[in-house]
PDB file of N, CA and C in Angstrom:
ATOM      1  N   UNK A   1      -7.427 -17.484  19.073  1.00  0.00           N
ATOM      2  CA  UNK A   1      -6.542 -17.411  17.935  1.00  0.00           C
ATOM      3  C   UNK A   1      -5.360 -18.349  18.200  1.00  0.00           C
ATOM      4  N   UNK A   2      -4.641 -19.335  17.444  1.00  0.00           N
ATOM      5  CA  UNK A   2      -4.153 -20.304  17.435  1.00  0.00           C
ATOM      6  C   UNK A   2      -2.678 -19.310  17.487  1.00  0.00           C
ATOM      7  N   UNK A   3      -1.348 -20.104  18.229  1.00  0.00           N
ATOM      8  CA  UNK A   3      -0.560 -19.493  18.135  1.00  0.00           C
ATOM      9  C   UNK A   3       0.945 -19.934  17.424  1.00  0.00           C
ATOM     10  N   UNK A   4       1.545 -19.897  17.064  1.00  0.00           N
ATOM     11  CA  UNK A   4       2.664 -20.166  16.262  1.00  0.00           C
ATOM     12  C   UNK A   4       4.292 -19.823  16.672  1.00  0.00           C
ATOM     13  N   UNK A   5       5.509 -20.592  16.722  1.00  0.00           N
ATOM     14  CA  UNK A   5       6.434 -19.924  17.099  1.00  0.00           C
ATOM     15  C   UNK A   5       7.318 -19.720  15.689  1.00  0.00           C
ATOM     16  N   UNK A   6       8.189 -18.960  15.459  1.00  0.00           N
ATOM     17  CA  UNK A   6       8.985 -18.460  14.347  1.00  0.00           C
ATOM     18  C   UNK A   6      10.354 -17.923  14.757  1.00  0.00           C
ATOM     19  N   UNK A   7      11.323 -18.155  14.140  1.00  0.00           N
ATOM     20  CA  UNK A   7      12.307 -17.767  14.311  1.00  0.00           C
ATOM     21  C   UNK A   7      12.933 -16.438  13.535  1.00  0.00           C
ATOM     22  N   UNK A   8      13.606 -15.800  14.028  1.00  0.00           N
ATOM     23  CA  UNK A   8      14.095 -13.847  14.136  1.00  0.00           C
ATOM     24  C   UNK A   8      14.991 -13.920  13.718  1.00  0.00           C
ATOM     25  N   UNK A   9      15.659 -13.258  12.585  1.00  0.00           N
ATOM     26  CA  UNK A   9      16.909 -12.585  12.554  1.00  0.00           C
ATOM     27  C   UNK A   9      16.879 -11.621  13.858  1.00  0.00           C
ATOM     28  N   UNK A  10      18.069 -11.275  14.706  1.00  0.00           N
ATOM     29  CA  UNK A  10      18.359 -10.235  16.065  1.00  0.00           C
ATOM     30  C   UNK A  10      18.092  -9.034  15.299  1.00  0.00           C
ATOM     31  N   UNK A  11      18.501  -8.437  14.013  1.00  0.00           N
ATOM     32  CA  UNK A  11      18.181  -7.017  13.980  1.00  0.00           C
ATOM     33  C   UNK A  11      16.168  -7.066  13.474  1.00  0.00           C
ATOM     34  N   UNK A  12      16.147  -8.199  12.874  1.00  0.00           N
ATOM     35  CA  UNK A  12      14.122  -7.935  12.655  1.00  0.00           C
ATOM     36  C   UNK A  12      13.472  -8.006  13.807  1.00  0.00           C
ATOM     37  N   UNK A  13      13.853  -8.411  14.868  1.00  0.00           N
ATOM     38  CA  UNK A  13      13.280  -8.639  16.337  1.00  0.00           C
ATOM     39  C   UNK A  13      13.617  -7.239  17.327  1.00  0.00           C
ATOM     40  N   UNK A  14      14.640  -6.533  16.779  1.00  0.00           N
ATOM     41  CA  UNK A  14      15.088  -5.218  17.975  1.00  0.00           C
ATOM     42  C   UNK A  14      14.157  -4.303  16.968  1.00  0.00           C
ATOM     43  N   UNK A  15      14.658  -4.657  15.556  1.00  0.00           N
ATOM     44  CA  UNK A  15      13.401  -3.831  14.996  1.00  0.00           C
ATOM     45  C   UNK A  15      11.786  -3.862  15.346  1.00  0.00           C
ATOM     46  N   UNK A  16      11.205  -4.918  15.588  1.00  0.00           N
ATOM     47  CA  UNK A  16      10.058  -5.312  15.782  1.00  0.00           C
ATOM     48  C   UNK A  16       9.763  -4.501  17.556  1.00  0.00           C
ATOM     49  N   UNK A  17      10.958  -4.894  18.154  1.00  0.00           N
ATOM     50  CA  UNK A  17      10.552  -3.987  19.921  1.00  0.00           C
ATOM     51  C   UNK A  17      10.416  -2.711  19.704  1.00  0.00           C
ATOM     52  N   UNK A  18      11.813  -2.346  18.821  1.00  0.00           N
ATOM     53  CA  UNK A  18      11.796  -0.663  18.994  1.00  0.00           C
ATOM     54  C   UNK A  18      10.018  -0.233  18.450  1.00  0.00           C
ATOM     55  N   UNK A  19       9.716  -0.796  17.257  1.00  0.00           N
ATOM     56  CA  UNK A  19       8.083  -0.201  17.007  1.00  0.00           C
ATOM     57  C   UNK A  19       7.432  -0.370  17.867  1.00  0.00           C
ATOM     58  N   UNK A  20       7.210  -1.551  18.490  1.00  0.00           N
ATOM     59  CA  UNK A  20       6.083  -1.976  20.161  1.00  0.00           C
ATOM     60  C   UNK A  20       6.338  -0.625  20.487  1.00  0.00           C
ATOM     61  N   UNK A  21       7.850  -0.518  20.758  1.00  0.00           N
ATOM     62  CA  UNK A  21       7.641   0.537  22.176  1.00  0.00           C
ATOM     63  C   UNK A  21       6.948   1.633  21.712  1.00  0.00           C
ATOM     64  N   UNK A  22       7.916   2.162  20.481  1.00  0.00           N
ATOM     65  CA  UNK A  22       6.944   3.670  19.817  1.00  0.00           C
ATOM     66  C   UNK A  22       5.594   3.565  19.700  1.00  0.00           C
ATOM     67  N   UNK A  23       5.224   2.718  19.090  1.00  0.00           N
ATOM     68  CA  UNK A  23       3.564   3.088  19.150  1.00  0.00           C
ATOM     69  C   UNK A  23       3.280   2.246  20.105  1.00  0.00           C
ATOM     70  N   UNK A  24       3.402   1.780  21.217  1.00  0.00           N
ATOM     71  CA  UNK A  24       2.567   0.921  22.206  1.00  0.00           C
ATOM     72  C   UNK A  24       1.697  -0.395  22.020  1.00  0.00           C
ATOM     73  N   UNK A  25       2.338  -0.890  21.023  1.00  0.00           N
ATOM     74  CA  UNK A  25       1.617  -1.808  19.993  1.00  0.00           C
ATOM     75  C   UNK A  25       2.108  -3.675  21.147  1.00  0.00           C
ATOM     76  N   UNK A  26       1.654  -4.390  20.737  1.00  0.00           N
ATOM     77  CA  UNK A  26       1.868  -5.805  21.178  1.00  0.00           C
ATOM     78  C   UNK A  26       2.853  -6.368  20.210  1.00  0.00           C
ATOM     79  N   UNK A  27       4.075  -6.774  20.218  1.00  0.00           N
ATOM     80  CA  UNK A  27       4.559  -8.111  18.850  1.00  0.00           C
ATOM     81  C   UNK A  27       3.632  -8.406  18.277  1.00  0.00           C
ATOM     82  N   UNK A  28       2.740  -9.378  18.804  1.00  0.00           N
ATOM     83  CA  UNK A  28       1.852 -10.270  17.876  1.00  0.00           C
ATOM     84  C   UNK A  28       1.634  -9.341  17.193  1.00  0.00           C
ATOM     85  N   UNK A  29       0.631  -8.346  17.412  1.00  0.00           N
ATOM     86  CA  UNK A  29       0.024  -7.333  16.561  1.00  0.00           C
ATOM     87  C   UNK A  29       0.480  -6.584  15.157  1.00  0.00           C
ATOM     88  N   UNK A  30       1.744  -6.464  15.641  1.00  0.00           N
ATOM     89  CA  UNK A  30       2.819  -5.972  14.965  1.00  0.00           C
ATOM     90  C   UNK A  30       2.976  -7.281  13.504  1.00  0.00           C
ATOM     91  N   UNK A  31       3.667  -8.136  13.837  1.00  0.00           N
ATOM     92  CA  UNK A  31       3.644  -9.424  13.217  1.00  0.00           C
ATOM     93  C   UNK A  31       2.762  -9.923  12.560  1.00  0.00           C
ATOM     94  N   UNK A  32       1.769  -9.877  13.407  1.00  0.00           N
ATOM     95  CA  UNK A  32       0.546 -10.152  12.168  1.00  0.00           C
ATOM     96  C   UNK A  32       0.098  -9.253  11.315  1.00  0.00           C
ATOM     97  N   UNK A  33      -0.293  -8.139  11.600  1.00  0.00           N
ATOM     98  CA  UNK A  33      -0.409  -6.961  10.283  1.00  0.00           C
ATOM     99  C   UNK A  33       0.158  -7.316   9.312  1.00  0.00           C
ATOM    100  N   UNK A  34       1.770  -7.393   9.951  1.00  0.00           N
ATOM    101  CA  UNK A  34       2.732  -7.725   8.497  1.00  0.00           C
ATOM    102  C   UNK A  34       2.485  -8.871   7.988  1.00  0.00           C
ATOM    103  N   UNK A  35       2.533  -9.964   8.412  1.00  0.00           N
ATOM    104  CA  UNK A  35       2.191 -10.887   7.261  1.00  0.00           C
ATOM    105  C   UNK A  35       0.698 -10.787   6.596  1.00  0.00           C
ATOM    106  N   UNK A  36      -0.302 -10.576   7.106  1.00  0.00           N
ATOM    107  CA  UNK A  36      -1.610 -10.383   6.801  1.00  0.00           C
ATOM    108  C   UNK A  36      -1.506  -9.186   5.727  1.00  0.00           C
ATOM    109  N   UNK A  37      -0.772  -8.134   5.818  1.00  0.00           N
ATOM    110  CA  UNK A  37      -0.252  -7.236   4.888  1.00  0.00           C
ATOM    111  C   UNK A  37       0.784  -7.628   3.528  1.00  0.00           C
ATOM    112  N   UNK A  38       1.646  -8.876   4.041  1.00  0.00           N
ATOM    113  CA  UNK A  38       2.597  -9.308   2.475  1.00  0.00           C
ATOM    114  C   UNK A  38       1.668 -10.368   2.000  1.00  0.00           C
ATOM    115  N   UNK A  39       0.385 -11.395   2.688  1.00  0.00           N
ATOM    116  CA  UNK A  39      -0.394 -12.203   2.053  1.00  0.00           C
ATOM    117  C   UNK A  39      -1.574 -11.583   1.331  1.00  0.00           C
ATOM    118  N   UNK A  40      -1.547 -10.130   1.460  1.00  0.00           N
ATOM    119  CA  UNK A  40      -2.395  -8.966   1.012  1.00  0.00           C
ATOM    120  C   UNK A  40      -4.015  -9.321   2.037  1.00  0.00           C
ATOM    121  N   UNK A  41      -4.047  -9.638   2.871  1.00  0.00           N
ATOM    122  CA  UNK A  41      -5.253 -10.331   3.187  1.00  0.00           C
ATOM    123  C   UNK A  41      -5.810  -8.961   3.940  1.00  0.00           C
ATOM    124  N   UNK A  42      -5.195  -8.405   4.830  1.00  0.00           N
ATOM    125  CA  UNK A  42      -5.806  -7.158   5.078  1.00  0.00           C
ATOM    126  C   UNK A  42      -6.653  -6.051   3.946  1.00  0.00           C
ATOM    127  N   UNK A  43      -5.840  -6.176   2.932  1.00  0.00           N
ATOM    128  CA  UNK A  43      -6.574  -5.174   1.704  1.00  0.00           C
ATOM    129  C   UNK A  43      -7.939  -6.078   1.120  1.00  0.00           C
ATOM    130  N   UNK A  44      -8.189  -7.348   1.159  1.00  0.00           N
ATOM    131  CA  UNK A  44      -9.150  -7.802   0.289  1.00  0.00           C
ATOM    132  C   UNK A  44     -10.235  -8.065   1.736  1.00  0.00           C
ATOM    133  N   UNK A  45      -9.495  -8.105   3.141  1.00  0.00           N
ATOM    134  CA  UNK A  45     -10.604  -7.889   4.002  1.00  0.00           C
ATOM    135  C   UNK A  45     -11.548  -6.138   4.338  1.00  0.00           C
ATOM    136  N   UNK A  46     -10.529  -5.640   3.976  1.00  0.00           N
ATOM    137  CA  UNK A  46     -10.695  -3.936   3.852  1.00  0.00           C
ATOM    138  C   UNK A  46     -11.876  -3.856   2.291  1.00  0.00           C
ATOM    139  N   UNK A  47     -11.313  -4.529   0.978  1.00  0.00           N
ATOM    140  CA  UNK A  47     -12.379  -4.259   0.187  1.00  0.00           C
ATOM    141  C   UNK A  47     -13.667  -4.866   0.506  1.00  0.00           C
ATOM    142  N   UNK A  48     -13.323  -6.187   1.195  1.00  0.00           N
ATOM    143  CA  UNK A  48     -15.034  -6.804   1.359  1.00  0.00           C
ATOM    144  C   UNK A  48     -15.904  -5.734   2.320  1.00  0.00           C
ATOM    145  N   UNK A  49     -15.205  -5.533   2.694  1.00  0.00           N
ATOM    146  CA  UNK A  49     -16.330  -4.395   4.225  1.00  0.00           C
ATOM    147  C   UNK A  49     -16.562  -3.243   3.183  1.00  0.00           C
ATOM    148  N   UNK A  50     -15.490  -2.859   1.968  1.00  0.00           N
ATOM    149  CA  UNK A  50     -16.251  -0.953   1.531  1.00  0.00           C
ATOM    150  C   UNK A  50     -17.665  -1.709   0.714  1.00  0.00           C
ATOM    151  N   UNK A  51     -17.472  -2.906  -0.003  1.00  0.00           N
ATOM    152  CA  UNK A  51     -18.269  -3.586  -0.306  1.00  0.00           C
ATOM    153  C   UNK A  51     -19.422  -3.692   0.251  1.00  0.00           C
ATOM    154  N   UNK A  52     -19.943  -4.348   1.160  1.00  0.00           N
ATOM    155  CA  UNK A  52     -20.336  -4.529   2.159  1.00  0.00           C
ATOM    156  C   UNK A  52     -21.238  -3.097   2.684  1.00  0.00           C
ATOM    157  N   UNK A  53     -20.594  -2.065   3.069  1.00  0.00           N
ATOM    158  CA  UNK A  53     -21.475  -0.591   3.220  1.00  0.00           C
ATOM    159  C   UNK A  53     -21.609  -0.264   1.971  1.00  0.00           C
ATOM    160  N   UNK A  54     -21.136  -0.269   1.015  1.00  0.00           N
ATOM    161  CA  UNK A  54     -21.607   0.207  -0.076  1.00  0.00           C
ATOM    162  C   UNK A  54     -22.886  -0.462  -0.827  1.00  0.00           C
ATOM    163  N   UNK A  55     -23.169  -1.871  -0.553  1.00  0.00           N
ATOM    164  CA  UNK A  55     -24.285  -1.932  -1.170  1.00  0.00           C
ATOM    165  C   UNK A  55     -25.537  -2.177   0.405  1.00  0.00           C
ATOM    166  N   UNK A  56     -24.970  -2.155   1.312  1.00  0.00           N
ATOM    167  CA  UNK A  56     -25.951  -1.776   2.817  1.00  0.00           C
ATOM    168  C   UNK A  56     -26.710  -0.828   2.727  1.00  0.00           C
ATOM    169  N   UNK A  57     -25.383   0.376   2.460  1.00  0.00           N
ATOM    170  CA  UNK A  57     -25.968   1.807   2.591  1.00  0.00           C
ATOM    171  C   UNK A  57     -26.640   2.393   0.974  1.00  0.00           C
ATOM    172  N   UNK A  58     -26.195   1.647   0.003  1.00  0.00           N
ATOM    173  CA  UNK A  58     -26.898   2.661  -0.934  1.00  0.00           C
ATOM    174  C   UNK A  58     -27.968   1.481  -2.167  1.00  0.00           C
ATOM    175  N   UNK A  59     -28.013   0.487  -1.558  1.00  0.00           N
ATOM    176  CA  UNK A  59     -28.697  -0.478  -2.576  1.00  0.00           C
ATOM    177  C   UNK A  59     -28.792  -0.245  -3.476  1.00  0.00           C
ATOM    178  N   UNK A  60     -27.868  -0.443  -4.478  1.00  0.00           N
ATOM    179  CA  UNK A  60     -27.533  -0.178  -5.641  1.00  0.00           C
ATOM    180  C   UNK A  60     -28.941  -1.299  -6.473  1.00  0.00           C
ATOM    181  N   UNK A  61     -29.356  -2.054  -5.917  1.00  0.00           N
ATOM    182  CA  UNK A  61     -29.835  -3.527  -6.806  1.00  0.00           C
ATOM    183  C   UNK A  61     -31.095  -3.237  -6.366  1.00  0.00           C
ATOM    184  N   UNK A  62     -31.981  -2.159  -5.462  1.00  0.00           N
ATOM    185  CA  UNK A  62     -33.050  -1.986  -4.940  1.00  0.00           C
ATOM    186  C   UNK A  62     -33.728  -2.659  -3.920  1.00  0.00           C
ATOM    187  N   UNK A  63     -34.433  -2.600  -3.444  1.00  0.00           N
ATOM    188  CA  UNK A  63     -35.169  -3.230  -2.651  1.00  0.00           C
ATOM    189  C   UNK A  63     -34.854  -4.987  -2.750  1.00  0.00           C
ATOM    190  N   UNK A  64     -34.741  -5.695  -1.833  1.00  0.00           N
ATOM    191  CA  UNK A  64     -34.373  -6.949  -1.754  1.00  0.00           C
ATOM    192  C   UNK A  64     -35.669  -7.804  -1.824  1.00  0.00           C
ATOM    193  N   UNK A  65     -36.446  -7.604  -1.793  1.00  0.00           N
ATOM    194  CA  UNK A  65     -38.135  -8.368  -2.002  1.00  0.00           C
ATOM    195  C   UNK A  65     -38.520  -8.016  -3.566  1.00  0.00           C
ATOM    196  N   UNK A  66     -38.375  -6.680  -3.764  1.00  0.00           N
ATOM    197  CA  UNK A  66     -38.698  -6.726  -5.275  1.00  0.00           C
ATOM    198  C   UNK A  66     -37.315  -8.025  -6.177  1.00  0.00           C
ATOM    199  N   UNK A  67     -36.233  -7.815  -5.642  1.00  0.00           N
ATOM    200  CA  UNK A  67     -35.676  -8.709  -6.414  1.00  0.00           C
ATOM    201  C   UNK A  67     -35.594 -10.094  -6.588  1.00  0.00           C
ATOM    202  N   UNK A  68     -36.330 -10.538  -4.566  1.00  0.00           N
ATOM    203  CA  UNK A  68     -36.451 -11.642  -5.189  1.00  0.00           C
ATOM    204  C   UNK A  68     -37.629 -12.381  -5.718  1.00  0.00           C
ATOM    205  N   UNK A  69     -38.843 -11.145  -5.909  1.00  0.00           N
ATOM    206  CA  UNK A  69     -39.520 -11.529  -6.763  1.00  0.00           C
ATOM    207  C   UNK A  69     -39.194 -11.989  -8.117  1.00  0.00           C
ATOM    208  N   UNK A  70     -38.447 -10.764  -8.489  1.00  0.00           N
ATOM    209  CA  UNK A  70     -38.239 -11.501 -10.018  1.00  0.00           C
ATOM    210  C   UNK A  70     -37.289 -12.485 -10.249  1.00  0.00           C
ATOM    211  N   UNK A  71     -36.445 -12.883  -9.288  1.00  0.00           N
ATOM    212  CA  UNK A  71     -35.870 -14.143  -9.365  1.00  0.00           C
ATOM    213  C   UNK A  71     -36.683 -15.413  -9.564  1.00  0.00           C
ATOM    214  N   UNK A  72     -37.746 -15.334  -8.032  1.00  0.00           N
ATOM    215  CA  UNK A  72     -38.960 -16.040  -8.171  1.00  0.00           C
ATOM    216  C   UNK A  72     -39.844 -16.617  -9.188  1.00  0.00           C
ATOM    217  N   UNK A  73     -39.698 -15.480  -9.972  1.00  0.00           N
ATOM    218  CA  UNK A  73     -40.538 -15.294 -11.643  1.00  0.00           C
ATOM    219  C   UNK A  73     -39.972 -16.278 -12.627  1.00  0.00           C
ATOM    220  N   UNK A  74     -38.397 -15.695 -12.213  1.00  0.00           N
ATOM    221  CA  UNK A  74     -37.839 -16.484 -13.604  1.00  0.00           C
ATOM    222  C   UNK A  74     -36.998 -18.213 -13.139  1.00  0.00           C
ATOM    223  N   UNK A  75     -37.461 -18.292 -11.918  1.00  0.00           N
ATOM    224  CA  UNK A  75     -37.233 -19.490 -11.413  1.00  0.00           C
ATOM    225  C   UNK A  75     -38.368 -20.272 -12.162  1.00  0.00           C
ATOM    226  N   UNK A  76     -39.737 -19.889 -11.831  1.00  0.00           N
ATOM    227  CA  UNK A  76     -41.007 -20.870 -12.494  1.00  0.00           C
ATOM    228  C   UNK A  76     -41.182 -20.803 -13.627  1.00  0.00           C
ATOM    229  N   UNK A  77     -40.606 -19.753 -14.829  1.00  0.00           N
ATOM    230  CA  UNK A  77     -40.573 -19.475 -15.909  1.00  0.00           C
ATOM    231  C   UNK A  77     -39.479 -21.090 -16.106  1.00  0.00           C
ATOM    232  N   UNK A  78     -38.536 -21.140 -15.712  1.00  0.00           N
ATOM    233  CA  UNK A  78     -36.956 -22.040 -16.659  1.00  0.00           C
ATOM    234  C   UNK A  78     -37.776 -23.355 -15.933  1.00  0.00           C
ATOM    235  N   UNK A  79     -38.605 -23.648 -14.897  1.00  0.00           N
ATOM    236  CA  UNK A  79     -39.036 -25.145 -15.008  1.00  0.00           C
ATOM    237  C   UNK A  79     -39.705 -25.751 -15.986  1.00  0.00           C
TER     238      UNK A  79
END
C-alpha cells in the first residue's frame, strides 16, 4: 500500500492518538477509515460484497448454464 504524508492540525492529531490508544488501533488505520468513510468508499465497498453473497448465496437469476444458454440462443437468433 503506497504511503502518503499530510499535515495535522495539533488538536486532530492528539485526537487521532487518544483513539489509537482507546481502541488499540494503528494511525494509519484510523486515518484511512476516515477518509475512505468521507469519500464514502467503504459503504459502496460494503454494498458490493452484500451484493456479491446475495446473488452467490441465493441465485436469484438461476442456474448460470441455463442462462447462458439462453443468451447463447439469442446471440444466434440477432446474427
Amino acid at each position: 500500500m503506497p504511503n502518503i504524508s499530510v499535515y495535522l492540525k495539533d488538536e486532530t492529531l492528539e485526537a487521532i492518538h487518544a483513539k489509537s490508544k482507546i481502541e488499540h488501533m494503528p494511525l494509519s488505520t484510523i486515518i484511512r477509515e476516515a477518509v475512505e468513510q468521507y469519500l464514502g468508499i467503504s459503504e459502496s465497498k460494503e454494498a458490493r460484497n452484500n451484493i456479491y453473497k446475495t446473488l452467490s448465496k441465493e441465485k436469484p437469476l438461476g442456474e448460470w448454464e441455463e442462462y447462458h444458454k439462453g443468451r447463447t440462443l439469442s446471440d444466434v437468433c440477432r446474427g
